[in-house]
Structures are given as C-alpha cells and as structure tokens.
N, C-alpha and C. Protein backbone atom coordinates (compact mmCIF):
# COMPACT_ATOMS: atom_id res chain seq x y z
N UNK A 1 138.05 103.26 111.36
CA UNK A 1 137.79 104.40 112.22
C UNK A 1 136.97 105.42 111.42
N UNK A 2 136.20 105.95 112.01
CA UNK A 2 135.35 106.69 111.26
C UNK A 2 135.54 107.87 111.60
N UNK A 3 135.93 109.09 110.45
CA UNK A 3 136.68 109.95 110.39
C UNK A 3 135.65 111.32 109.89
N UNK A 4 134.68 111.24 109.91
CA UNK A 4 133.41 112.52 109.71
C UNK A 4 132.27 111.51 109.83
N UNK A 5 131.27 112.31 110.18
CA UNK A 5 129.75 112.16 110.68
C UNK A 5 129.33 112.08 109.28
N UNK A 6 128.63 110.73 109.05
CA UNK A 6 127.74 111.13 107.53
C UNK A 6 126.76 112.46 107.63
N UNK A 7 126.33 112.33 106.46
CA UNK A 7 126.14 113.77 106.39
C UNK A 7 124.47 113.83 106.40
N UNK A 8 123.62 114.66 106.67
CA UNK A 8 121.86 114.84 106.51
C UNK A 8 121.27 113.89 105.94
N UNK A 9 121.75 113.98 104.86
CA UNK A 9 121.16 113.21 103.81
C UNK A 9 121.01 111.71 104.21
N UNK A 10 122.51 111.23 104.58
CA UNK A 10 122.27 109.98 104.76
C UNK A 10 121.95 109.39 106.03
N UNK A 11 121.52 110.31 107.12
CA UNK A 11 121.03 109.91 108.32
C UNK A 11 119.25 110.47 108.09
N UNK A 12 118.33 110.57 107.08
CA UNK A 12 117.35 110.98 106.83
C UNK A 12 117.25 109.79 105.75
N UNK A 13 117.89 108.70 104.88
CA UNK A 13 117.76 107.87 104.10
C UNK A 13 117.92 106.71 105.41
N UNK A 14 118.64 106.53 106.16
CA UNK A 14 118.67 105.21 107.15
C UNK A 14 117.12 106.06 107.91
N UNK A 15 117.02 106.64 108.57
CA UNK A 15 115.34 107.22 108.76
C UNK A 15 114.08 106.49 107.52
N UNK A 16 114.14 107.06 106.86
CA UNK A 16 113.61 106.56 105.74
C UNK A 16 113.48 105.01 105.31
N UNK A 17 114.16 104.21 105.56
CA UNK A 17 114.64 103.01 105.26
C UNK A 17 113.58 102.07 106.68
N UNK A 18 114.08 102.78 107.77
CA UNK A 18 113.85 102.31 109.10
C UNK A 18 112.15 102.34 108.99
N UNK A 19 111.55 103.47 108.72
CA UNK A 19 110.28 103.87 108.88
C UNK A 19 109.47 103.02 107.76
N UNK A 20 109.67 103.12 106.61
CA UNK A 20 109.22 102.17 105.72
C UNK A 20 109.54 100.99 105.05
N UNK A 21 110.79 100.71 105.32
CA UNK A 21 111.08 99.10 104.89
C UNK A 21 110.69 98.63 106.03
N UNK A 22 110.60 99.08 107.15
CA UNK A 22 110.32 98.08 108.55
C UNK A 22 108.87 98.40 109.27
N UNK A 23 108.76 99.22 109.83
CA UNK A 23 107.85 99.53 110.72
C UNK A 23 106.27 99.40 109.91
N UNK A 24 105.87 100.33 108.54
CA UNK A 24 105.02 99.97 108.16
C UNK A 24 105.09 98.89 107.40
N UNK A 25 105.96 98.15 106.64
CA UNK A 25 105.45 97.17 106.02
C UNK A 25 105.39 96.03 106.64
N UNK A 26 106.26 95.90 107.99
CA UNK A 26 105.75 94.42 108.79
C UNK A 26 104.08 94.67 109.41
N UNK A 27 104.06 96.16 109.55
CA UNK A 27 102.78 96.13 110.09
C UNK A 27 101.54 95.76 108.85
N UNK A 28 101.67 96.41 107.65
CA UNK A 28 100.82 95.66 106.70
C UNK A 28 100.82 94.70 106.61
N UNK A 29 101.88 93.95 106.50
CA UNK A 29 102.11 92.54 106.69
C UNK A 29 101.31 91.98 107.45
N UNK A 30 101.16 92.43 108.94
CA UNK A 30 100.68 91.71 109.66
C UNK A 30 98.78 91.90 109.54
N UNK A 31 98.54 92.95 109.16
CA UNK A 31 97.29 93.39 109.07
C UNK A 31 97.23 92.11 107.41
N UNK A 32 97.72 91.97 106.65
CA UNK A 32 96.98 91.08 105.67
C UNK A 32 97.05 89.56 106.47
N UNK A 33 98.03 89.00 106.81
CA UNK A 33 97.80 87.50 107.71
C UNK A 33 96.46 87.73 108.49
N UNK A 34 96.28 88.90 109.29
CA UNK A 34 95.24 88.59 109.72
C UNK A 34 93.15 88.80 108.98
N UNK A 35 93.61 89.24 107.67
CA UNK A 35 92.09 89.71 107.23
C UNK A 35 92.45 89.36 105.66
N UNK A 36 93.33 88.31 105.28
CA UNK A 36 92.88 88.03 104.07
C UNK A 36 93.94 86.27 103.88
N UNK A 37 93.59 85.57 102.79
CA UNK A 37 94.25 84.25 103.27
C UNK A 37 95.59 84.47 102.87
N UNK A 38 96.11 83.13 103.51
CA UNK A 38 97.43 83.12 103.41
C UNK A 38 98.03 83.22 102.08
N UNK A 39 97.46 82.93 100.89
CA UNK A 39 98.30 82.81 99.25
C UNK A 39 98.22 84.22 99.17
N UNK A 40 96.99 84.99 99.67
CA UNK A 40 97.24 86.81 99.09
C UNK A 40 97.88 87.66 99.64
N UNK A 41 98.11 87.39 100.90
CA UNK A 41 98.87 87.72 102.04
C UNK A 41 100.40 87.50 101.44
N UNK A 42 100.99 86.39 101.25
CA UNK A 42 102.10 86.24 101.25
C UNK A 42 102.29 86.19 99.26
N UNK A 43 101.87 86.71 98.46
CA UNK A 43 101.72 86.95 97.28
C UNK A 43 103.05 88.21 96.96
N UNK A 44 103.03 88.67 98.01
CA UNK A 44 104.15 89.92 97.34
C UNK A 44 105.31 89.23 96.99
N UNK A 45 105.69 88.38 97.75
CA UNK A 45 107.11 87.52 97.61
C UNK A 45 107.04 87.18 96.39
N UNK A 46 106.25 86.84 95.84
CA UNK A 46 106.48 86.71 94.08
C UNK A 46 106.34 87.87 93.03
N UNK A 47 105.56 88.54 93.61
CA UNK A 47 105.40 89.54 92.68
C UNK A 47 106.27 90.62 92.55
N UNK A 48 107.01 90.83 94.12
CA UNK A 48 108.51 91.79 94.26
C UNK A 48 109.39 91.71 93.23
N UNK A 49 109.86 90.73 92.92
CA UNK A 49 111.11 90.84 91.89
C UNK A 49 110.35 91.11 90.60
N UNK A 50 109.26 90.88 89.74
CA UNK A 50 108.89 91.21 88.64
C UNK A 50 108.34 92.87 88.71
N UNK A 51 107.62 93.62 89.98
CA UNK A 51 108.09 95.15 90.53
C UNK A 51 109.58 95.83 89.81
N UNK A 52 110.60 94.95 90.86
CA UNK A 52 111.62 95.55 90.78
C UNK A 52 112.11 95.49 89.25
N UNK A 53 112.14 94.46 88.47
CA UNK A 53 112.37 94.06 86.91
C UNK A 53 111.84 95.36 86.31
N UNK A 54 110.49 95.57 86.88
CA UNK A 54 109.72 96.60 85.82
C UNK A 54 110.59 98.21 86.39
N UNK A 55 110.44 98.02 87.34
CA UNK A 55 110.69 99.41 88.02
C UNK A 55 112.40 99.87 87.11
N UNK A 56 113.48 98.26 87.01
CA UNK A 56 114.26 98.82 86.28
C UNK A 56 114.26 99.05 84.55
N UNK A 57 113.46 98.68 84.09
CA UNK A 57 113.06 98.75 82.78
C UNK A 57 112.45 100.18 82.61
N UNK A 58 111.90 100.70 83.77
CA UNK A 58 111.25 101.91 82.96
C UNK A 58 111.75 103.03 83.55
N UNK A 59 112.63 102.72 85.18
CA UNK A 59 113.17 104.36 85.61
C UNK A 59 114.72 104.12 85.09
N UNK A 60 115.38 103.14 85.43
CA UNK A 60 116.63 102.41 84.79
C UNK A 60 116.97 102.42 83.91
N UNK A 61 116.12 102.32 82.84
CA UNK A 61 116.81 101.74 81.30
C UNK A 61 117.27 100.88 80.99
N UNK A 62 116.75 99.72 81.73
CA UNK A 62 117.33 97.98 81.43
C UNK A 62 116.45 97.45 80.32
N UNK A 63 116.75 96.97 79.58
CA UNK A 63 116.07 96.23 78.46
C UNK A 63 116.15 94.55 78.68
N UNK A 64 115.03 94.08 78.36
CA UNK A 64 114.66 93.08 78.31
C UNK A 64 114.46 92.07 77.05
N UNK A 65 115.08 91.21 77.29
CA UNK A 65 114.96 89.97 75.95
C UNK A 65 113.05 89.74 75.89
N UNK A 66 113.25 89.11 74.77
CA UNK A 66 111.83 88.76 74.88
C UNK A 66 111.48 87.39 75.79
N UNK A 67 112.55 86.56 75.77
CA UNK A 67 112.45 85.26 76.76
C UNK A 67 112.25 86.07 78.31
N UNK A 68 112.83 86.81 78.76
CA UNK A 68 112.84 87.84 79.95
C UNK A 68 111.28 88.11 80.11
N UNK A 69 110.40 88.64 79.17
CA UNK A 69 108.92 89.38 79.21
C UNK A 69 108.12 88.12 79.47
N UNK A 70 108.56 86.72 78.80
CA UNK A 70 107.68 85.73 78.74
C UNK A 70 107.52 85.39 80.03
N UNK A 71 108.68 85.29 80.96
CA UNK A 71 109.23 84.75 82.61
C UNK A 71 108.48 85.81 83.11
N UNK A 72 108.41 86.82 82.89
CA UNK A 72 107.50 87.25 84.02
C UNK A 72 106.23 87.71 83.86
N UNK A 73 105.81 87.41 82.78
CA UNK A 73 104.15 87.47 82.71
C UNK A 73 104.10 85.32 82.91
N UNK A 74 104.75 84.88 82.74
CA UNK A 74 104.71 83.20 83.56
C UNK A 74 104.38 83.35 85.15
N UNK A 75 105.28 84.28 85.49
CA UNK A 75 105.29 84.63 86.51
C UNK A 75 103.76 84.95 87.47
N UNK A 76 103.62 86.37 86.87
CA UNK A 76 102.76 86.99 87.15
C UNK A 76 101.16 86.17 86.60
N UNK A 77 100.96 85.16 85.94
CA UNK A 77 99.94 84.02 85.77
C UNK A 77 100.05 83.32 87.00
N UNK A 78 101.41 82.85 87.36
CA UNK A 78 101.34 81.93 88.61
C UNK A 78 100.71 82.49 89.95
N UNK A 79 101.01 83.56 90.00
CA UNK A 79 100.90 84.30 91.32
C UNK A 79 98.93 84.38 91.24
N UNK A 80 98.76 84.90 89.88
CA UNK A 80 97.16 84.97 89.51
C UNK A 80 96.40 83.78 89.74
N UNK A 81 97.47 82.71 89.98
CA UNK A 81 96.34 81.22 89.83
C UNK A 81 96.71 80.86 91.65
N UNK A 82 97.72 81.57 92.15
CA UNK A 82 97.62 80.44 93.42
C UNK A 82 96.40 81.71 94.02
N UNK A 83 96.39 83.24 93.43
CA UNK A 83 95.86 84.13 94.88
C UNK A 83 94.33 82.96 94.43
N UNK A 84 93.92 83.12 92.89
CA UNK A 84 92.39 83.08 92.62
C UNK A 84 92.36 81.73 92.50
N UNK A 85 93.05 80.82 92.59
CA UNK A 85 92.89 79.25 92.23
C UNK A 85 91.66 78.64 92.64
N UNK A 86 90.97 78.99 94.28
CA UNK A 86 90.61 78.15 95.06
C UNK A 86 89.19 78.55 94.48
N UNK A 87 88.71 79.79 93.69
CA UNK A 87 87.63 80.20 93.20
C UNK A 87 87.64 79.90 91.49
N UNK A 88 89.07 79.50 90.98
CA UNK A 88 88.76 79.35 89.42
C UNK A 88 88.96 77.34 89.69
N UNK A 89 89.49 76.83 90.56
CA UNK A 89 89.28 75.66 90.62
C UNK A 89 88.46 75.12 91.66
N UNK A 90 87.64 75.87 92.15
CA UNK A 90 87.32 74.90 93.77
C UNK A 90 87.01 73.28 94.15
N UNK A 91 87.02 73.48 95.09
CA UNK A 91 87.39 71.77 95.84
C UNK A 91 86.22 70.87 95.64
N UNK A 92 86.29 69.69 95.31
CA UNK A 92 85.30 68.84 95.12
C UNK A 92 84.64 68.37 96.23
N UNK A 93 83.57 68.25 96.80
CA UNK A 93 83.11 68.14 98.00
C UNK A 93 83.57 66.32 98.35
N UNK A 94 83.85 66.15 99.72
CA UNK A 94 83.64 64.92 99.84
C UNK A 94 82.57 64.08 100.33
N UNK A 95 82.74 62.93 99.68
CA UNK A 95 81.33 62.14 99.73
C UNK A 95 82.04 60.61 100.96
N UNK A 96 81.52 60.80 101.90
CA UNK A 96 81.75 59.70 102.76
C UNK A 96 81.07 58.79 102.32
N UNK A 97 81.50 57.02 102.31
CA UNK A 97 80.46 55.92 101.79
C UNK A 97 79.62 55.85 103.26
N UNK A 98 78.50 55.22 102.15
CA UNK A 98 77.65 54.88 103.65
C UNK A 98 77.90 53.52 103.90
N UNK A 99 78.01 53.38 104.95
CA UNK A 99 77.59 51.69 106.06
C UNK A 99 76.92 51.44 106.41
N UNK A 100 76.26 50.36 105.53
CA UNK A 100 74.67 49.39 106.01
C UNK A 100 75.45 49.24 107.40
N UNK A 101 73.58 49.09 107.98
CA UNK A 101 73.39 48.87 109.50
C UNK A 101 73.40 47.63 109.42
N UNK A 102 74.13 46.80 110.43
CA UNK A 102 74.38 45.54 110.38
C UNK A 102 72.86 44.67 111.53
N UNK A 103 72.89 46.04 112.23
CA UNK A 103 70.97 45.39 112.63
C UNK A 103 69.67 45.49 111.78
N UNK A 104 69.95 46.11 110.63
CA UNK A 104 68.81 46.38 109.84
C UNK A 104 68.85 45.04 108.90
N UNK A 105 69.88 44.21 108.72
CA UNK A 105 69.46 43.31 107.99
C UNK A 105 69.19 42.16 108.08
C-alpha cells in the first residue's frame, strides 16, 4: 500500500527517464536504420557497456585491472572493424564463367 506520494524529484526523474531513455532515443534509433547501414546503426549495442565501464571509472571511481583495459579497447577494435570493415576489407567482385555457345562450334 502506498502510504505518501513520491516526492518532485522523483516524478521529474520517471519524466526524465520517459523523455530520453524512450521517446528520443528510439526516435534516433530509428532515424539511423533509416540513413546509415545496419553495422553503424546498431553499433551502440557494443559500444554501451564500454561507455558505461568508462563513465564508471572516471565519475565512480572504479578501477580497472589491466586485463579489464585490454577487453575493451578488444572491444572497441571490434566494433571499429565491423562499422569500417566493408571499406578496410571490401568484397571481391564476382566473376561468372563463361559458356561456349554450343552453335558457334
């Protein structure tokens, strides 16, 4: 049973929450699916948790092993090779065989 009204604060943080965890970022979301490809578009999903890692390392005060720093600059290489892959590796063209004409000979 709920026994007092939360208070300003925390009906201006569910506001807050509502307006920018949802409304604009599905809408960015949707604005990158449509005007950039799918690996850069959906690139945050990897890069979020090494954000949040950093974000607690430097407002937090979490310290990090050095095996910890290696994982996410691994990380953050992977994410670098799937957005730019298709321009640091591109595709080999294909070569269809040809078929002699069976009336030409």
């Amino acid at each position: 049973k709920l026994t007092a009204l939360p208070s300003l604060s925390g009906f201006l943080a569910v506001g807050y929450l509502a307006l920018f965890g949802s409304i604009i970022a599905i809408n960015a979301y949707m604005y990158l699916i449509r005007n950039v490809s799918p690996a850069l578009a959906t690139s945050y999903a990897y890069v979020n948790p090494v954000v949040a890692v950093l974000l607690g390392t430097g407002l937090g005060g979490e310290t990090l092993s050095k095996i910890e720093w290696l994982a996410l600059g691994v990380i953050v290489f992977a994410v670098v090779l799937v957005t730019l892959g298709k321009y640091l590796f591109p595709a080999k063209p294909v070569v269809a065989p040809v078929i002699p004409d069976a009336s030409s000979e």
